[in-house]
Protein backbone atom coordinates (compact mmCIF):
# COMPACT_ATOMS: atom_id res chain seq x y z
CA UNK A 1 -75.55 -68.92 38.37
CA UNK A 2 -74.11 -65.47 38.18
CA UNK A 3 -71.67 -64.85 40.93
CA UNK A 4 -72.15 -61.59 42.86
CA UNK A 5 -69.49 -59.32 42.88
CA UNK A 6 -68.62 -58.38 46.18
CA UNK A 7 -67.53 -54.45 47.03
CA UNK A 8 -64.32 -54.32 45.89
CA UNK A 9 -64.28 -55.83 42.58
CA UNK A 10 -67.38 -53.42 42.00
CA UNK A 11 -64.98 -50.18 43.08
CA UNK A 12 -62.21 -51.74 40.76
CA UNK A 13 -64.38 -51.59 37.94
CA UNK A 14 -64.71 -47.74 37.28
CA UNK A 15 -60.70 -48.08 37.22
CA UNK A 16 -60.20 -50.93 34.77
CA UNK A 17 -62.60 -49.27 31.76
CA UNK A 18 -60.89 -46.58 31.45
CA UNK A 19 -57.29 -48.14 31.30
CA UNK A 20 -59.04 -50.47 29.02
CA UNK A 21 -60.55 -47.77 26.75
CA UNK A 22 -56.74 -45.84 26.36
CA UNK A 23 -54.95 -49.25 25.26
CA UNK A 24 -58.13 -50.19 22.42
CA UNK A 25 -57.47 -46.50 21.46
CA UNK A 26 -53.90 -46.55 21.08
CA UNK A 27 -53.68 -49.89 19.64
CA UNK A 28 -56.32 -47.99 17.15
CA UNK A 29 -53.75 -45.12 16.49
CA UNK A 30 -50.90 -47.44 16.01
CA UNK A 31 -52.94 -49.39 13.68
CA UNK A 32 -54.41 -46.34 11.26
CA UNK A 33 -50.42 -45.17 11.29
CA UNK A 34 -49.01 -49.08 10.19
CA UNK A 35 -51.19 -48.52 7.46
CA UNK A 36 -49.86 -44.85 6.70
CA UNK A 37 -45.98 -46.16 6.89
CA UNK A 38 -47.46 -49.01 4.19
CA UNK A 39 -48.84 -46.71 1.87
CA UNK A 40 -45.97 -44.34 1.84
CA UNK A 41 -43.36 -47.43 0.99
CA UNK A 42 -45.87 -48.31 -1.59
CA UNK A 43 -45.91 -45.34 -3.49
CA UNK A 44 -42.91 -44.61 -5.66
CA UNK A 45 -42.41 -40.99 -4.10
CA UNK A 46 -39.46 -42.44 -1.41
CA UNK A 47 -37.50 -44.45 -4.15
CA UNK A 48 -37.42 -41.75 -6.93
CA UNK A 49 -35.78 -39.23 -4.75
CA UNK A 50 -33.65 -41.29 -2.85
CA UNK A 51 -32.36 -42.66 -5.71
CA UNK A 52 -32.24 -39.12 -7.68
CA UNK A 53 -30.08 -38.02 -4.63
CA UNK A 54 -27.66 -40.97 -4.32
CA UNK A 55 -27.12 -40.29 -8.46
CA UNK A 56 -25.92 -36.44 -7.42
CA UNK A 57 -24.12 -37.24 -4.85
CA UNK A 58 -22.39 -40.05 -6.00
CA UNK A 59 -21.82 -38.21 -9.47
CA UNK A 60 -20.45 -35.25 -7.62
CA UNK A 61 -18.05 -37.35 -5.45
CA UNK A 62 -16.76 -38.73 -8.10
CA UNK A 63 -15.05 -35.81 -9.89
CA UNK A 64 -12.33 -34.36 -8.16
CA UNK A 65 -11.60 -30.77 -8.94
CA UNK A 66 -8.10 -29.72 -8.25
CA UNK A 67 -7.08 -32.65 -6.48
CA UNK A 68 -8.61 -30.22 -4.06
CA UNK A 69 -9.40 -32.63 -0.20
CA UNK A 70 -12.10 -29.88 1.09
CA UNK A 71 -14.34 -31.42 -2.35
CA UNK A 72 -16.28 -33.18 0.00
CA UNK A 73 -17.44 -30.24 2.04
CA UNK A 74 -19.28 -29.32 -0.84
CA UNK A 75 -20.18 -32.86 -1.64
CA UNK A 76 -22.11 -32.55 1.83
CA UNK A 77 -23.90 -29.12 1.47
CA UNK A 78 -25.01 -30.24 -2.12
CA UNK A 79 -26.29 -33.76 -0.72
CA UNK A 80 -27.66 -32.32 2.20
CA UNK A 81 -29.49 -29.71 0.74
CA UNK A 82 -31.10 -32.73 -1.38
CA UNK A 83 -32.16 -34.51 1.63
CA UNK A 84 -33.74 -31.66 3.05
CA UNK A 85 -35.92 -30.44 -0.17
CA UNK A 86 -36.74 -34.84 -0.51
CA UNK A 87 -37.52 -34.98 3.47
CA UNK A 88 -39.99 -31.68 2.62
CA UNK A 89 -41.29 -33.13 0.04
CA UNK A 90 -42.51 -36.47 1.20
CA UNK A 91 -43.89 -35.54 4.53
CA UNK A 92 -46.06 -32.71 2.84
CA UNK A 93 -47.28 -34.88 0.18
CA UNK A 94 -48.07 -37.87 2.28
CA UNK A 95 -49.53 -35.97 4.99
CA UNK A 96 -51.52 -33.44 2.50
CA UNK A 97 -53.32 -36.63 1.62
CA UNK A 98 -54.53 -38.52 3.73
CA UNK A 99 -57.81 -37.25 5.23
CA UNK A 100 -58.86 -36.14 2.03
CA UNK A 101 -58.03 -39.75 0.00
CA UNK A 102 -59.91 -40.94 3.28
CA UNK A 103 -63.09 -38.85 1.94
CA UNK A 104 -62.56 -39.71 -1.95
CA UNK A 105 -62.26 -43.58 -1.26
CA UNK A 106 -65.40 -43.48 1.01
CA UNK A 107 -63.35 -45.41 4.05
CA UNK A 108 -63.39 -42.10 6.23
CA UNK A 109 -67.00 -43.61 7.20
CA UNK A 110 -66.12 -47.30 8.14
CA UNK A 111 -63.26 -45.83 9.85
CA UNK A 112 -65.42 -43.61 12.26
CA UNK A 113 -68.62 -45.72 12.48
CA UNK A 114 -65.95 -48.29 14.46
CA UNK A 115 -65.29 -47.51 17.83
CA UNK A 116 -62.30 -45.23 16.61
CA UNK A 117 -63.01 -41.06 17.55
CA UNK A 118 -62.26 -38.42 15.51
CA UNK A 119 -58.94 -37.44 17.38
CA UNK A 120 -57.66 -40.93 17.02
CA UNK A 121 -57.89 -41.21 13.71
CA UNK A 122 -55.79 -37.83 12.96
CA UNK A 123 -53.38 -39.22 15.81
CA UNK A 124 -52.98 -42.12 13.37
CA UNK A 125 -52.42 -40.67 10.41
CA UNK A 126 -49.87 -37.83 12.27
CA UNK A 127 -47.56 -41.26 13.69
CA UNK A 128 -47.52 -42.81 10.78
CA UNK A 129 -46.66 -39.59 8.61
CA UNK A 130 -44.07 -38.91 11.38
CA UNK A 131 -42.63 -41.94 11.69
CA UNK A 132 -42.56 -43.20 7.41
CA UNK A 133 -40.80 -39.35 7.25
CA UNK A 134 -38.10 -40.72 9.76
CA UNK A 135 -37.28 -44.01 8.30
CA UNK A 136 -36.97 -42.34 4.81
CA UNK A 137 -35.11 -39.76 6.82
CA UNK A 138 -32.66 -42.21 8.62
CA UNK A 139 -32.30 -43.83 5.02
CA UNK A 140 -30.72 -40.32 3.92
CA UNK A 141 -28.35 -40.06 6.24
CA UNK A 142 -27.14 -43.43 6.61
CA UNK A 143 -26.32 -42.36 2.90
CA UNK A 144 -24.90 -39.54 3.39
CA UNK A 145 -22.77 -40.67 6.10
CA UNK A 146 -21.66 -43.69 4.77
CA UNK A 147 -20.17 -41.87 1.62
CA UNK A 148 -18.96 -38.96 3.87
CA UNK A 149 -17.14 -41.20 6.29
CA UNK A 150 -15.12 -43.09 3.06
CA UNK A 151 -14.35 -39.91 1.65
CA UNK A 152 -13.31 -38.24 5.04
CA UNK A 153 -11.93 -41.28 6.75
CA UNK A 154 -14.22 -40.08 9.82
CA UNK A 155 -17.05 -41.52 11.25
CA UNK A 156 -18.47 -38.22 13.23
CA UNK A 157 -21.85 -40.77 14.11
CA UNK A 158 -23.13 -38.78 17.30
CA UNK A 159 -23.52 -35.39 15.19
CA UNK A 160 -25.39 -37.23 12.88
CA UNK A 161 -27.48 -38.59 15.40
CA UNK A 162 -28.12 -35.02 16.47
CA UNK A 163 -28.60 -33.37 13.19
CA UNK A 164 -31.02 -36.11 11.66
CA UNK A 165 -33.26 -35.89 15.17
CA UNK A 166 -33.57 -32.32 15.08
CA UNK A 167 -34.16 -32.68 11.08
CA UNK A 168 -37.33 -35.24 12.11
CA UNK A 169 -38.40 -33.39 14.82
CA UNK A 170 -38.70 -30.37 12.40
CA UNK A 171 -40.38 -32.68 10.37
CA UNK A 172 -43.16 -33.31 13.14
CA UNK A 173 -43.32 -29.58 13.15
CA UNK A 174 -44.42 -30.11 9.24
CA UNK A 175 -46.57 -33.14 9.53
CA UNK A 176 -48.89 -31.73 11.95
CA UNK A 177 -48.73 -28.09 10.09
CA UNK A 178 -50.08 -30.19 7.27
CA UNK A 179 -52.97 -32.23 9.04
CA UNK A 180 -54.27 -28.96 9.81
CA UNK A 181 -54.13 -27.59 6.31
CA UNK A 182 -55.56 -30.77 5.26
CA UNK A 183 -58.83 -30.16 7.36
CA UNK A 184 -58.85 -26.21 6.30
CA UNK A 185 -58.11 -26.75 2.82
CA UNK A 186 -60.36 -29.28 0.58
CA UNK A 187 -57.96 -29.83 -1.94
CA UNK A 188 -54.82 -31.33 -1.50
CA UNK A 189 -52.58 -29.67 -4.21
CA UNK A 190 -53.75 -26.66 -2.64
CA UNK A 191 -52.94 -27.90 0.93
CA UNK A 192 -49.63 -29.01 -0.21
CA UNK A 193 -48.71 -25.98 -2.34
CA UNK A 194 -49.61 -23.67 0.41
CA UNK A 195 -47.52 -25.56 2.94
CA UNK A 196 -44.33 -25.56 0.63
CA UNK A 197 -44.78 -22.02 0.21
CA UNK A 198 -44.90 -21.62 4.17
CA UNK A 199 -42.24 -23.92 5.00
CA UNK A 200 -39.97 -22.88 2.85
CA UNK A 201 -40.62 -19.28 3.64
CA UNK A 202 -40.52 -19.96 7.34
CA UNK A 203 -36.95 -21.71 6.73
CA UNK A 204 -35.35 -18.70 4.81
CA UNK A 205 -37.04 -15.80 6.13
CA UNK A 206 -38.59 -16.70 9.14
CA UNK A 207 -35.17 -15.45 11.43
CA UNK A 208 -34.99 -12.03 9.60
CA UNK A 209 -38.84 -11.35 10.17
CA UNK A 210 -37.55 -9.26 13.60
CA UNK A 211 -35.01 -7.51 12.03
CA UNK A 212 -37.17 -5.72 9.23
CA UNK A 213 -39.74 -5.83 11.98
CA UNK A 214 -37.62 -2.98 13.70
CA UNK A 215 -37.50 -0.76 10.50
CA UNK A 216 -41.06 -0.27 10.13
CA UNK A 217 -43.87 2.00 12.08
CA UNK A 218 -46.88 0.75 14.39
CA UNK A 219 -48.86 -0.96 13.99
CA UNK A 220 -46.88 -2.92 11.35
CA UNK A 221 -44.27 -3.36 13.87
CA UNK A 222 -46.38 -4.73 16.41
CA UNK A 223 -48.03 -7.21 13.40
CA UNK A 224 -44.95 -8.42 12.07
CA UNK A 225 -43.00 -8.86 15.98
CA UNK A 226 -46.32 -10.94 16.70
CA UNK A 227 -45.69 -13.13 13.80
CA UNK A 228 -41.90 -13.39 14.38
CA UNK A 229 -42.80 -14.75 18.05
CA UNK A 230 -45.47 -17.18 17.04
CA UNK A 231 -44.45 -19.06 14.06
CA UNK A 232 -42.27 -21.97 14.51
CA UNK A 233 -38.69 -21.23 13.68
CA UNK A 234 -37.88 -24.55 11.12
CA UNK A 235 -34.39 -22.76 10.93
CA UNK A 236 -33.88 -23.59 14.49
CA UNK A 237 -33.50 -26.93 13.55
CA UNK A 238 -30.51 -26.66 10.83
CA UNK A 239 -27.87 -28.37 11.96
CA UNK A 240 -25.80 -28.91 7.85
CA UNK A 241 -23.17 -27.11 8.90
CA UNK A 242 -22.46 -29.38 11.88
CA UNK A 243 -21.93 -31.90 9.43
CA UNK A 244 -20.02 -29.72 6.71
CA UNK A 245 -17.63 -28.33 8.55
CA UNK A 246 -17.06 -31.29 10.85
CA UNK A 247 -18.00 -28.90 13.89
CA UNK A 248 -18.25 -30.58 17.55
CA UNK A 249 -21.51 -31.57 19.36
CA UNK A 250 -24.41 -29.56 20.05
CA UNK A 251 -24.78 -29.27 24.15
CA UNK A 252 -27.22 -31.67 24.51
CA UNK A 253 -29.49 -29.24 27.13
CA UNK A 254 -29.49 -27.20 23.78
CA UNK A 255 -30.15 -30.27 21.87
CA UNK A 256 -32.98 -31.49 23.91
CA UNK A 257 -34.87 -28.17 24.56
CA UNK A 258 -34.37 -28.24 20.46
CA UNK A 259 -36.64 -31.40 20.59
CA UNK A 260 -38.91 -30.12 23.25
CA UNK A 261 -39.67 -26.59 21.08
CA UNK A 262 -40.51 -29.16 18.47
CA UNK A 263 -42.64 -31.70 20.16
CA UNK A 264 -44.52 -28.43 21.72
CA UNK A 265 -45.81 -27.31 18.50
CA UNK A 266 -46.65 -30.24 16.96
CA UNK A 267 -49.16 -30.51 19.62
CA UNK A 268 -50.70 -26.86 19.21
CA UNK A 269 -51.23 -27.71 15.59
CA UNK A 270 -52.64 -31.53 16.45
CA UNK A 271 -55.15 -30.37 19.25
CA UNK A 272 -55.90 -27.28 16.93
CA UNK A 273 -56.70 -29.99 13.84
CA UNK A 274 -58.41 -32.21 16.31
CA UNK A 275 -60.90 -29.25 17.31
CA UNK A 276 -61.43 -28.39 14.07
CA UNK A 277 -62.37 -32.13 12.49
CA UNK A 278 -64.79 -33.04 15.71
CA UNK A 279 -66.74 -29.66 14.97
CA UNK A 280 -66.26 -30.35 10.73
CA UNK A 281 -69.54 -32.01 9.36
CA UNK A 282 -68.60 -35.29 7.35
CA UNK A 283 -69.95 -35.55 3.98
């Protein structure tokens, strides 16, 4: 016989489905982004430019110039600037791919007809882009440091903690940037070729954009002060010449609000790409 469920198991109820629904759909997001980090560490895209990097670096290490000590300064800005162009690189290109290799492949269907929504699915992908862009990342500058540190006879390990968080975090930044392109823009050699182009431009122009701002007449003024304020300063995040010229910590209030600015707009652009794919017919 069915037992009858007295008053208070029947008021718990209401309680328990939705806890129950949030751990199925996380377990669902961390699932969709295990299969992201996979993919990535499957592809050759990781190993050919880490290994292309630790060739430079160890090739430019090796000559010394002068007998001159400050060598590996420049041995770190040239290494550096590799990580940063590989770290670009592979987040784009993983992230610009993934809805739309969903579509090609047909899975984006058995994927949503399962009790996985819309916004779970580009959660997914964004960890596992995120995360596969840190553990390359972390890769780097274990590198980096490692060769550094024999050179230097210094093992500075807290600022590279900070710089290579604030270097992922920017990343984020770039991840979710590209989920949202991916959804706007069918293509993804277009999506990624339009996100290099904005990231990069963003990274070496995007702290001047007040300055010439100033120099012009309204309404161009106005325009161009608009975008300086709402774009995401990448630059913010450039901490190489912490680690070139062997400079102390950041404050870590600066450091964390760093991460914060970060974490901030990755959401804008996820909850912009998640309204955009629940209102996007699938085909």
């Amino acid at each position: 016989m069915n037992r009858v469920m007295n008053p208070v198991e029947s008021a718990r109820l209401p309680e328990i489905a939705p806890r129950a629904a949030t751990v199925a759909g996380w377990k669902s997001i961390l699932a969709i982004a295990g299969v992201v980090i996979k993919e990535l560490y499957r592809r050759k895209d990781f190993y050919v430019l880490f290994v292309l990097t630790a060739l430079i670096t160890l090739i430019m290490g090796s000559v010394n110039i002068f007998n001159q000590e400050n060598i590996v300064r420049y041995l770190k800005e040239i290494c550096l600037f590799l990580i940063w162009a590989a770290s670009l690189v592979i987040s784009i290109t993983t992230t610009a791919r993934q809805i739309p290799a969903e579509r090609e492949n047909r899975t984006l269907f058995p994927l949503l007809a399962k009790p996985v929504a819309r916004h779970q699915l580009l959660l997914g992908k964004f960890f596992g882009c995120w995360l596969a862009s840190g553990v390359s990342l972390a890769w780097f500058y274990l590198f980096l440091g490692t060769v550094a540190g024999v050179k230097e006879h210094q093992w500075p390990v807290l600022n590279y903690c900070q710089a290579l968080t604030l270097h992922w975090f920017m990343l984020g930044m770039v991840c979710a940037l590209t989920l949202l392109g991916s959804i706007v823009f069918a293509a993804p050699s277009s999506n990624t070729t339009i996100m290099l182009v904005v990231t990069v431009g963003v990274l070496l122009m995007g702290r001047h954009l007040h300055k010439v701002a100033l120099k012009l007449g309204e309404p161009s003024q106005t325009l161009l002060s608009a975008v300086y304020f709402a774009i995401p300063h990448l630059e913010l995040f450039d901490a190489r010449d912490l680690l070139i010229h062997n400079w102390g910590l950041i404050r870590w209030d600066i450091w964390a609000a760093g991460l914060g600015y970060g974490a901030v707009y990755s959401a804008l652009f996820l909850m912009l790409a998640c309204l955009l794919f629940r209102r996007q017919a699938i085909h």
